[in-house]
Protein backbone atom coordinates (compact mmCIF):
# COMPACT_ATOMS: atom_id res chain seq x y z
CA UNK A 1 192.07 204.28 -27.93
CA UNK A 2 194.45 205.98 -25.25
CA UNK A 3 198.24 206.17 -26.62
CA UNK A 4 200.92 203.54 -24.63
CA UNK A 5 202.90 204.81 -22.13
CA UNK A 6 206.06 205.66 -22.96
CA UNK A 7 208.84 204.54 -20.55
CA UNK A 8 212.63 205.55 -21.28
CA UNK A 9 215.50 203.31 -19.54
CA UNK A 10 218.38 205.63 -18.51
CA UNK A 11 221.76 205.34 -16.64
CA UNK A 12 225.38 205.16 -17.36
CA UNK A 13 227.07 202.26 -19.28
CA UNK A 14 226.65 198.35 -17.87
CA UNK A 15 224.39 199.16 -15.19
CA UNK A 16 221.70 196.77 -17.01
CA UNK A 17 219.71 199.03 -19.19
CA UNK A 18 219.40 196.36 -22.32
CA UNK A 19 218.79 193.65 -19.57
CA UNK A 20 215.83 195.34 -18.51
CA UNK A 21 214.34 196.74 -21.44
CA UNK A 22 214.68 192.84 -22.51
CA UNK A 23 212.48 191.86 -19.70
CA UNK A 24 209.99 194.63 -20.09
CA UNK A 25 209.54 193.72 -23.71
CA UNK A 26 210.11 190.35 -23.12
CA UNK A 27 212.44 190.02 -26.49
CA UNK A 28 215.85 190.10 -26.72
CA UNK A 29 216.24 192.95 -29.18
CA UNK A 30 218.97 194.94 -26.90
CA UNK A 31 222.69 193.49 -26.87
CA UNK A 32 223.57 192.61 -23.66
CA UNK A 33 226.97 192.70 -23.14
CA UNK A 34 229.60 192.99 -20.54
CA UNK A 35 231.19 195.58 -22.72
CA UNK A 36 230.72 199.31 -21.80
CA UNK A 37 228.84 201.53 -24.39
CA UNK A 38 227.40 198.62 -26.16
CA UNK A 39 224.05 200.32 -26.89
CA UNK A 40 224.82 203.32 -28.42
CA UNK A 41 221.15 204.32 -30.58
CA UNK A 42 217.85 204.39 -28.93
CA UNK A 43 215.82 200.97 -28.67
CA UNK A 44 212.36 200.91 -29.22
CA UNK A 45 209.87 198.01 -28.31
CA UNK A 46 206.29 197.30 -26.99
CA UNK A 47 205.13 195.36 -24.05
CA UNK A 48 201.89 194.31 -22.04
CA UNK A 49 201.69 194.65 -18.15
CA UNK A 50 198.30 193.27 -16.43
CA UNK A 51 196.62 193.99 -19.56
CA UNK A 52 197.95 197.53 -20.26
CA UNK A 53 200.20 198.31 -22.86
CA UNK A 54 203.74 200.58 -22.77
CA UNK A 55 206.70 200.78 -24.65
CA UNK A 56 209.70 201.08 -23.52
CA UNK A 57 212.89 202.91 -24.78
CA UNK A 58 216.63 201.86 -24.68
CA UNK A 59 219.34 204.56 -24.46
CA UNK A 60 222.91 204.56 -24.89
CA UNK A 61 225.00 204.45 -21.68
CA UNK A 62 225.73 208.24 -20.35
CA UNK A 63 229.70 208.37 -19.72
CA UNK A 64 229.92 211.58 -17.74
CA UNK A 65 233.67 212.71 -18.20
CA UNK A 66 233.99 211.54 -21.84
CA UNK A 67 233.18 214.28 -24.44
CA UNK A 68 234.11 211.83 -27.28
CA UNK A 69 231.94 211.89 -30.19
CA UNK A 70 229.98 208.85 -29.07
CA UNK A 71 229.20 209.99 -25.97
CA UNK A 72 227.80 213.32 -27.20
CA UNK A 73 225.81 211.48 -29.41
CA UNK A 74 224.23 209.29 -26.38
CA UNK A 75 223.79 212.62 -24.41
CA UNK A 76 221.79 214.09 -27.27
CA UNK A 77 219.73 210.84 -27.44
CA UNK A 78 219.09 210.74 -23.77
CA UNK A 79 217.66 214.34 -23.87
CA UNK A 80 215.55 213.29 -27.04
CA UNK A 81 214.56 209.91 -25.27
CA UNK A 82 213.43 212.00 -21.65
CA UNK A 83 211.60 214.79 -24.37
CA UNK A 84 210.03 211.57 -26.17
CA UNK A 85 208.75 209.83 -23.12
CA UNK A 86 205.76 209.71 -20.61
CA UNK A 87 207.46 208.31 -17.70
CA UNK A 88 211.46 207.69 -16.76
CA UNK A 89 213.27 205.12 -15.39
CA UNK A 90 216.96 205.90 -14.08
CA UNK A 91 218.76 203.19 -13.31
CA UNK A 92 221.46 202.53 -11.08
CA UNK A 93 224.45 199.54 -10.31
CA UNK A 94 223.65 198.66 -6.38
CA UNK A 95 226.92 196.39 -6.71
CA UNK A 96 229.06 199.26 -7.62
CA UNK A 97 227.18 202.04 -5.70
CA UNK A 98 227.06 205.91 -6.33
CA UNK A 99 228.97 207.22 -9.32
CA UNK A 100 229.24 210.90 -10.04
CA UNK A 101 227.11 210.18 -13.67
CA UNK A 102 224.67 209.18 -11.86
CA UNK A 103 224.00 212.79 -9.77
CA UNK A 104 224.80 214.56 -12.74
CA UNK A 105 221.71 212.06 -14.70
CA UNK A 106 219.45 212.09 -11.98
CA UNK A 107 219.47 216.23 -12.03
CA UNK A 108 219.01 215.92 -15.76
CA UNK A 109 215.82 213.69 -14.94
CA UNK A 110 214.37 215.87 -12.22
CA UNK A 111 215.05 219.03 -14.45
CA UNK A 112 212.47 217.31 -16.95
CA UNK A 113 209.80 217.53 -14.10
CA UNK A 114 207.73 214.01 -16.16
CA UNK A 115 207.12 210.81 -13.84
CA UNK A 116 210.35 209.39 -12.94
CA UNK A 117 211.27 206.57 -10.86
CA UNK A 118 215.04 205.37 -9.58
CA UNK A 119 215.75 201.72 -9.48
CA UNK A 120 218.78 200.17 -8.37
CA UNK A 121 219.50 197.02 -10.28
CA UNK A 122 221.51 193.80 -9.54
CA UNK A 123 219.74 192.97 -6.41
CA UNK A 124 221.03 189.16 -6.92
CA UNK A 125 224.46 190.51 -5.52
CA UNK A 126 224.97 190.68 -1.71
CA UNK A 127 226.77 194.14 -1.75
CA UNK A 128 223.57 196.06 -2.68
CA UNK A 129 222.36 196.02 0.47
CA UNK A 130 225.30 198.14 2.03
CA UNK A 131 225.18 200.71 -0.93
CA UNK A 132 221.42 200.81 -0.86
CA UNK A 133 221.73 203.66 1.56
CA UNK A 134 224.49 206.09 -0.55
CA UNK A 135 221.54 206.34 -3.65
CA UNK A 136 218.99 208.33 -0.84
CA UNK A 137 221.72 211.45 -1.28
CA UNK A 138 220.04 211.58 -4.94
CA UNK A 139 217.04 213.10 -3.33
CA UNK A 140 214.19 210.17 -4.39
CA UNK A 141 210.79 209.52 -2.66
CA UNK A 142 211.01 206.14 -3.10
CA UNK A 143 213.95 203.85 -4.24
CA UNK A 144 213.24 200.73 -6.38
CA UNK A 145 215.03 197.36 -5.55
CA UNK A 146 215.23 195.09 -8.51
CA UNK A 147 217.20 192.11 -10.74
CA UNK A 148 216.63 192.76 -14.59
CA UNK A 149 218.28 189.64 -14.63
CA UNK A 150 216.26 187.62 -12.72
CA UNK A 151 212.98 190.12 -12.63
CA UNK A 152 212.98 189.91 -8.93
CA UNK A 153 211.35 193.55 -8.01
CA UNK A 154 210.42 194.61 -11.59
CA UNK A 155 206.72 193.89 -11.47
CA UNK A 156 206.20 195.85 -8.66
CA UNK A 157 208.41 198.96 -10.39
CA UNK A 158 205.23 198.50 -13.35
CA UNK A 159 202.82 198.61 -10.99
CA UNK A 160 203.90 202.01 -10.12
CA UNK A 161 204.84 203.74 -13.27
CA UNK A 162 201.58 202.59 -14.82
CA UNK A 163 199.79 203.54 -11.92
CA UNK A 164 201.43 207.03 -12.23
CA UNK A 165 200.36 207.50 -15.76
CA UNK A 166 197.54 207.00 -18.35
CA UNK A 167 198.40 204.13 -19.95
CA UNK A 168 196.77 202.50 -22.47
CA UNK A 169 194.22 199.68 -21.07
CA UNK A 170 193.20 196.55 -23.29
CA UNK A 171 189.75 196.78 -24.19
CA UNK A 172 188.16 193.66 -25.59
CA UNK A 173 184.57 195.78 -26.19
CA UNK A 174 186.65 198.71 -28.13
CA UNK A 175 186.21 198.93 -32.46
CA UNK A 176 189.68 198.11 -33.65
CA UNK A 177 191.53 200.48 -35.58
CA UNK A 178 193.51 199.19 -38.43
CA UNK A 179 197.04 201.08 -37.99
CA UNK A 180 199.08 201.27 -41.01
CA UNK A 181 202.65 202.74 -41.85
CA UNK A 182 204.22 204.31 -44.73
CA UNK A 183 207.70 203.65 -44.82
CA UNK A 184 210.90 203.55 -47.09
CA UNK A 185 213.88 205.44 -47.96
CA UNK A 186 213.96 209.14 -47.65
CA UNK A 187 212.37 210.87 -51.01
CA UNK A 188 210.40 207.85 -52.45
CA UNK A 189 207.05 210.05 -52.38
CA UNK A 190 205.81 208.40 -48.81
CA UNK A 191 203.56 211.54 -48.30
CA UNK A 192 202.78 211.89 -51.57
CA UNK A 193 200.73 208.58 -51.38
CA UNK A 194 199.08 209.51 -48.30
CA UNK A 195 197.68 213.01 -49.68
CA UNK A 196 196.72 210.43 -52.14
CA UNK A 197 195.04 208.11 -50.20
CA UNK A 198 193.52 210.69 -48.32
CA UNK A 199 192.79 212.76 -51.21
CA UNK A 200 194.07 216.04 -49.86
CA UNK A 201 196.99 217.39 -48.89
CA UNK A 202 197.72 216.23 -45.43
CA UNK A 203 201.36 215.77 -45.31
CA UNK A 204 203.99 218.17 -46.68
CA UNK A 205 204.98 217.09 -50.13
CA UNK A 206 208.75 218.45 -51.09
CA UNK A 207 211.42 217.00 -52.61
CA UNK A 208 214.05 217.61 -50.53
CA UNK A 209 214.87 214.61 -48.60
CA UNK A 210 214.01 214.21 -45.03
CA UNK A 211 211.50 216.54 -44.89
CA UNK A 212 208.69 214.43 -42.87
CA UNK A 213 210.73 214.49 -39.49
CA UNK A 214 208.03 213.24 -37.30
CA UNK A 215 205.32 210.36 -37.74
CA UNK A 216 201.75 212.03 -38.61
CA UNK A 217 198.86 209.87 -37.67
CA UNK A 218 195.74 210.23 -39.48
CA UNK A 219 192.68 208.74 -38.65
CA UNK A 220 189.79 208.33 -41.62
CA UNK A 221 187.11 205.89 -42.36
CA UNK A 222 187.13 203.22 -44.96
CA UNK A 223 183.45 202.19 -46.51
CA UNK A 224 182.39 202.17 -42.53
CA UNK A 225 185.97 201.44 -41.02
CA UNK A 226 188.54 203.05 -38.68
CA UNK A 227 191.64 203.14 -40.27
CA UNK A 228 194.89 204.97 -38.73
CA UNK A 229 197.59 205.74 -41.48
CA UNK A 230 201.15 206.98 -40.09
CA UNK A 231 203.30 208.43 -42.40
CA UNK A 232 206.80 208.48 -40.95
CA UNK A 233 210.64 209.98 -41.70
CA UNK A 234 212.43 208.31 -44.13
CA UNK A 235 214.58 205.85 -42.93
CA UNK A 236 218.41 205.02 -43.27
CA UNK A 237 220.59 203.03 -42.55
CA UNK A 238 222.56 204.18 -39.37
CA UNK A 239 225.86 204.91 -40.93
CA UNK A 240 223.82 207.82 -42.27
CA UNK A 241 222.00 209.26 -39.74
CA UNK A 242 224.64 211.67 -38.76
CA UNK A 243 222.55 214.43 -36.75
CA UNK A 244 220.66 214.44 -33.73
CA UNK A 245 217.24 215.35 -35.30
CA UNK A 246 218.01 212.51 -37.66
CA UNK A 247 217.90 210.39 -34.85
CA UNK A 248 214.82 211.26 -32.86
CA UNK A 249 213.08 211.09 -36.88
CA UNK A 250 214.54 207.52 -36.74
CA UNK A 251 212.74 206.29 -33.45
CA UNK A 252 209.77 208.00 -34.15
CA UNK A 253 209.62 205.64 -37.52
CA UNK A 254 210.46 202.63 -35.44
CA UNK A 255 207.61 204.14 -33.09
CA UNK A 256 205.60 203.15 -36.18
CA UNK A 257 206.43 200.45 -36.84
CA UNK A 258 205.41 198.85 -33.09
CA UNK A 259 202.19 200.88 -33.94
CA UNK A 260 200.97 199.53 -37.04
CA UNK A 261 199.50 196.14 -38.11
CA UNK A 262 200.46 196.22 -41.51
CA UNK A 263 203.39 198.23 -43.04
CA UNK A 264 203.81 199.96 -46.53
CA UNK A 265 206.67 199.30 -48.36
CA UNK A 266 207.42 202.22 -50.93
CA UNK A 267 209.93 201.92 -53.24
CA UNK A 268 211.11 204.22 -56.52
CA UNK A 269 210.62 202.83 -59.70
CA UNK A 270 213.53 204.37 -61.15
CA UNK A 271 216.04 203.69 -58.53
CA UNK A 272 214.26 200.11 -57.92
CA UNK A 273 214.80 197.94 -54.88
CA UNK A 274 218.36 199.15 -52.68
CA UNK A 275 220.57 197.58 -49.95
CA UNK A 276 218.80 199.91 -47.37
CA UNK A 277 215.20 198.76 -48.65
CA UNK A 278 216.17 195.16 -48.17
CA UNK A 279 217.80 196.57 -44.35
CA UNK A 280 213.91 198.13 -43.97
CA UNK A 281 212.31 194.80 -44.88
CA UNK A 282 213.92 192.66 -42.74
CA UNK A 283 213.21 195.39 -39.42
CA UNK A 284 209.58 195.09 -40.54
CA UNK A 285 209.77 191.53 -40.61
CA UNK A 286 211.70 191.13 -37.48
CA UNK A 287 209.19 193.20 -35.41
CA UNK A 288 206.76 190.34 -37.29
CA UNK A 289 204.39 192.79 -38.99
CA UNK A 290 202.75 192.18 -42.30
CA UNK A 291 203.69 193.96 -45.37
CA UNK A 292 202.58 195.45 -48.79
CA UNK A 293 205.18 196.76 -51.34
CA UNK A 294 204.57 199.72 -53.13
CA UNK A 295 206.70 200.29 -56.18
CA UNK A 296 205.78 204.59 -56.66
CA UNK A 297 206.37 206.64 -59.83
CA UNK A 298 205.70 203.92 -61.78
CA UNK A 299 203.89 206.25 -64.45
CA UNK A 300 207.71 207.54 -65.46
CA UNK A 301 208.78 203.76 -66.53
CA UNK A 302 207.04 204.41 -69.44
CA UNK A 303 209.95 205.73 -71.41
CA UNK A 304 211.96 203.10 -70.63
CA UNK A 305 209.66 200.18 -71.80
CA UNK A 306 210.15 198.18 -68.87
CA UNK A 307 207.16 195.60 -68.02
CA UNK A 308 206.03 194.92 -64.00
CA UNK A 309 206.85 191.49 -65.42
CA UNK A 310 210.38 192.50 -65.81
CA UNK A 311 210.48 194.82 -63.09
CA UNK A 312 209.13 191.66 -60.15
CA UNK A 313 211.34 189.07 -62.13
CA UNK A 314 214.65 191.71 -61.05
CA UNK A 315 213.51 192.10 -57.62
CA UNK A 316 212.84 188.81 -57.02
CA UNK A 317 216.11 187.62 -58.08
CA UNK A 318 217.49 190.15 -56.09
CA UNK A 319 215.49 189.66 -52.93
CA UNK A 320 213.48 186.33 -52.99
CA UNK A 321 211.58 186.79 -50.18
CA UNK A 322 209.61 189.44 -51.49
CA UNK A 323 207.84 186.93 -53.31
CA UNK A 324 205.73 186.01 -50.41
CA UNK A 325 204.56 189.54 -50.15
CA UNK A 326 201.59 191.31 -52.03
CA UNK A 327 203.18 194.19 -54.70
CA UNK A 328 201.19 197.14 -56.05
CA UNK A 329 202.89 199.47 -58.99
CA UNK A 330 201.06 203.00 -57.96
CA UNK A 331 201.67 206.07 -58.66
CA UNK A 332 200.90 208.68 -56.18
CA UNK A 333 201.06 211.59 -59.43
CA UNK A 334 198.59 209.75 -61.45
CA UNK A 335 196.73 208.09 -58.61
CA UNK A 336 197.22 205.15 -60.70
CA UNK A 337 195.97 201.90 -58.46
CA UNK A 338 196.19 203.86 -55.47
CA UNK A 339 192.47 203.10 -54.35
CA UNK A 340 193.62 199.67 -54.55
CA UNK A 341 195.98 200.48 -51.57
CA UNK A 342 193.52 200.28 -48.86
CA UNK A 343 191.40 197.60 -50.08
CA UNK A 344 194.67 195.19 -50.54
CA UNK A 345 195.63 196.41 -46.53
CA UNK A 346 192.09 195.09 -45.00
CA UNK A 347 191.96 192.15 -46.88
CA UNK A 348 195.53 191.31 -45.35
CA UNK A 349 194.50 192.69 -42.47
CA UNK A 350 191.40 189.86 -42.33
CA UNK A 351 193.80 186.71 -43.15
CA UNK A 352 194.40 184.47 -40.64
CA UNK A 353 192.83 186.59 -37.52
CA UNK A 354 192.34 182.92 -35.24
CA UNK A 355 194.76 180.41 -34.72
CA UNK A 356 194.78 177.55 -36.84
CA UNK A 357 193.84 174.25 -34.89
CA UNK A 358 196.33 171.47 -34.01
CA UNK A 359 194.41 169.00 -35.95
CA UNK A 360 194.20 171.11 -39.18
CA UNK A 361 197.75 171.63 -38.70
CA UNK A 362 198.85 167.58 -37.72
CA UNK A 363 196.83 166.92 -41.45
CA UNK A 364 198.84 169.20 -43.26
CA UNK A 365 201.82 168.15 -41.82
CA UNK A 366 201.29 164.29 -42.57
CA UNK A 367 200.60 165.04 -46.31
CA UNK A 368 203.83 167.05 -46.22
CA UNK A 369 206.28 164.48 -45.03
CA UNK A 370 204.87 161.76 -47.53
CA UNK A 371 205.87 164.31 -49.90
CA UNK A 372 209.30 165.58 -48.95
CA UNK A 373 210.57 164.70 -45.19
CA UNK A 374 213.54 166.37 -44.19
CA UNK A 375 216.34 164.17 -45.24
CA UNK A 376 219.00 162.26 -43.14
CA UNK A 377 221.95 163.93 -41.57
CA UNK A 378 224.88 162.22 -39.56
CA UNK A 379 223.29 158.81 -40.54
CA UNK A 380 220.64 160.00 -38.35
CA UNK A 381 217.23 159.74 -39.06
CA UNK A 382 214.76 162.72 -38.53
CA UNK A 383 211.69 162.87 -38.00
CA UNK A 384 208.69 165.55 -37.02
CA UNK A 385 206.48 164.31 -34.97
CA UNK A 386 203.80 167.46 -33.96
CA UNK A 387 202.88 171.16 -35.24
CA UNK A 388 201.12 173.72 -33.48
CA UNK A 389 200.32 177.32 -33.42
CA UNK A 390 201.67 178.57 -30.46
CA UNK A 391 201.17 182.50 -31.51
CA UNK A 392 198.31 184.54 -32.95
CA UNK A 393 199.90 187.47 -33.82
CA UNK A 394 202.78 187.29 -35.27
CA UNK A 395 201.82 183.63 -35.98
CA UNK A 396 204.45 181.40 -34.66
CA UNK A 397 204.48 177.57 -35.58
CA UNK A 398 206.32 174.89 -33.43
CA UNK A 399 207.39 171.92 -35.01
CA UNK A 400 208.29 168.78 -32.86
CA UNK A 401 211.20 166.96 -33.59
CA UNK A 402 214.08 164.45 -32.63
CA UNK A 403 216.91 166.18 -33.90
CA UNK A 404 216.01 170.05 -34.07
CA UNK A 405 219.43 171.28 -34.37
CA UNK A 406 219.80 168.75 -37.78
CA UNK A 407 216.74 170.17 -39.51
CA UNK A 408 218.45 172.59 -42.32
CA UNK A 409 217.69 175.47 -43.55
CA UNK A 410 216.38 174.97 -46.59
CA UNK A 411 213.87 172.37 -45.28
CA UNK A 412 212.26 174.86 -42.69
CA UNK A 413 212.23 177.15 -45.52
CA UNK A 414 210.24 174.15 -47.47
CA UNK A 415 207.92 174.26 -44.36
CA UNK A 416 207.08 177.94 -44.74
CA UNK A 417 206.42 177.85 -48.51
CA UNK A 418 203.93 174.79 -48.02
CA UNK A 419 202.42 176.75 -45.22
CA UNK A 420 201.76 180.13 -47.02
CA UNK A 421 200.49 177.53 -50.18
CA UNK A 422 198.16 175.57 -47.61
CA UNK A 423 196.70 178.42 -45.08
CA UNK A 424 196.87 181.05 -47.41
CA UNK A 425 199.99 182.85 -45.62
CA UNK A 426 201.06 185.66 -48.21
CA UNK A 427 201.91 188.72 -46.75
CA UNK A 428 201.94 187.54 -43.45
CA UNK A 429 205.17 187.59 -41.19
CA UNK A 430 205.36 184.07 -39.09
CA UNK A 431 207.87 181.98 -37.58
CA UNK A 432 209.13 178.45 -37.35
CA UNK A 433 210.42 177.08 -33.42
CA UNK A 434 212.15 173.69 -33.75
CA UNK A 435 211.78 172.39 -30.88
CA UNK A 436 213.14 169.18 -28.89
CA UNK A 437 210.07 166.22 -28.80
């Protein structure tokens, strides 16, 4: 299985980067904002194109005679973004024409001699057409007209970067591999557990923190099958990463994240569950992959008496949602339940691979509401109509309804419990849409 294209979005502040990583990835994980220097870390998200895949990276904006700290820090990133990247996309404001960042940025691309293409954005606006011709003194082939906003142009920009590179091309006939990541805070004994796994020593093993600085893919088989296992850089919350190797570690574990279909969750036993795990959790679930926690070094509780009763009853107090999610207590010293790791990823792996029907779904939902339907707001009464899967992967349910804006929280949460209970959901990342019907 060829790797995805890489494609890096850069250009100076408010030219439209976030808009147009938005529509390649069709999400709306950027901020878009009106606000220069918005984006200030890297961006990293996946997308499909014609049935090739890519993934595209967000940069901070480049503010070329500014040498305050920020803007260091987004020059660094750039240069670790163009060094990270198969293919690069500069792009340009046709409304406000040629600035002076953007010769100084488009030497800095042509210096990296990779793929690179130059599009001029905002073609909605009537004055690109007069400043088309000032971005030719930049020296480019070929000069891209497009609207991230409105995606007029953009296709045919794909067209030609994956066309210009080898990009990874859905095959329906090739084996899957399952992918799986390692993550957590720095120092939890990641590696450990995949020399453990692997039964040699693959990764480094040290304990100084930080030392895994890139992600490590290893590729083994499993009683007959293909199994990748990534091991990435501890990750931090941002307030921490204070140095520009720290940051390329960071997108390289976010890079693993997009990669894998199910994620590893470790987490110390001694220092137990912490305000950065809980940050980790909810990227993992955001980016709707399904996840195993791993509480490691569970062989030095023993001292301290403590039960895995005890230990889930804490952690579930503490973060309730981890109670939809399966939990191992390993330990990657004693290789205590670690063979159990692999066998609890493929059966998660194997839940819920087709969509459940409509009718299934309708069923379930009529049994629900004779048992709890969501109460009256406003003196208005609400009812839900329809379900149905409208997502495979992650599963996404959409619920029909009069009043969508008047169904509360802790009813859709109601909805998710009885649908993990009914379909057999645990472990799996899904979403509600309440929709208008």
């Amino acid at each position: 299985m060829g790797k995805n294209t890489k494609i890096a979005i850069i250009g100076r502040p408010n030219v439209g980067k976030s808009t147009l990583f938005n529509r390649l990835s069709s999400s709306r994980i950027s901020i878009v904002d009106e606000t220069e220097g918005v984006t200030r870390d890297r961006v990293y998200a996946s997308g499909e194109w014609i049935n090739h895949k890519f993934d595209v990276i967000d940069t901070g904006g480049f503010i070329g005679d500014n040498n305050d700290f920020f803007n260091q820090k987004i020059k660094e990133q750039i240069g670790h973004a163009i060094e990270e990247c198969d293919v690069i996309v500069m792009l340009v404001d046709g409304k406000d024409g040629l600035n002076p960042a953007d010769r100084f940025l488009s030497q800095l691309v042509k210096k990296s001699s990779k793929p690179s293409f130059l599009a001029i954005n905002k073609n909605d606006s009537s004055k690109i057409e007069e400043n088309l011709h000032e971005f030719y003194e930049l020296g480019w082939d070929q000069l891209f007209s497009i609207s991230a906003l409105n995606g007029s142009g953009v296709g045919e920009l794909l067209d030609e970067i994956l066309k210009s590179s080898s990009s990874n091309l859905l095959d329906a006939t090739e084996e899957k591999i399952l992918s799986i990541s390692i993550v957590g805070m720095p120092n939890v004994g990641k590696s450990s557990i995949l020399n453990a796994i692997l039964q040699k020593d693959q990764a480094i093993v040290s304990d100084i923190a930080g030392t895994t600085r890139d992600s490590i893919d290893t590729n083994i088989k499993w009683h007959g099958k293909q199994i990748r296992i990534i091991d990435t850089a501890g990750l931090r919350k941002k307030s921490k990463i204070d140095d520009s190797i720290e940051f390329y570690s960071s997108l390289r574990a976010m890079d693993a994240l997009l990669r894998s279909d199910i994620v590893l969750l470790v987490i110390d036993a001694i220092k137990g569950i912490s305000k950065q795990d809980k940050s980790i959790v909810n990227e993992v679930l955001k980016k709707g992959k399904r996840l195993i926690i791993l509480i490691n070094k569970w062989d030095l509780t023993a001292e301290s008496n403590i039960s895995a009763d005890t230990f889930k009853e804490d952690m579930y107090y503490d973060f309730p949602l981890l109670q939809n999610y399966p939990l191992l207590f390993v330990s990657a010293k004693t290789k205590k339940r670690i063979s159990n790791i692999l066998e609890s990823a493929w059966e998660l792996y194997n839940k819920n691979i087709s969509k459940i029907s409509t009718k299934e779904l309708n069923n379930w939902l009529e049994k629900v509401l004779v048992q709890h339907s969501p109460p009256a707001i406003q003196g208005k009464l609400i009812k839900i109509k329809f379900v149905e899967q409208v997502h495979i992967n992650p599963p996404i349910f959409a619920f029909f309804t009069n009043y969508p804006k008047l169904i509360s929280v802790s009813y859709k949460r109601f909805l998710m419990n009885k649908l993990r209970e009914s379909f057999d959901l645990n472990g799996i990342t899904f979403k509600l849409s309440i929709r208008k019907g």
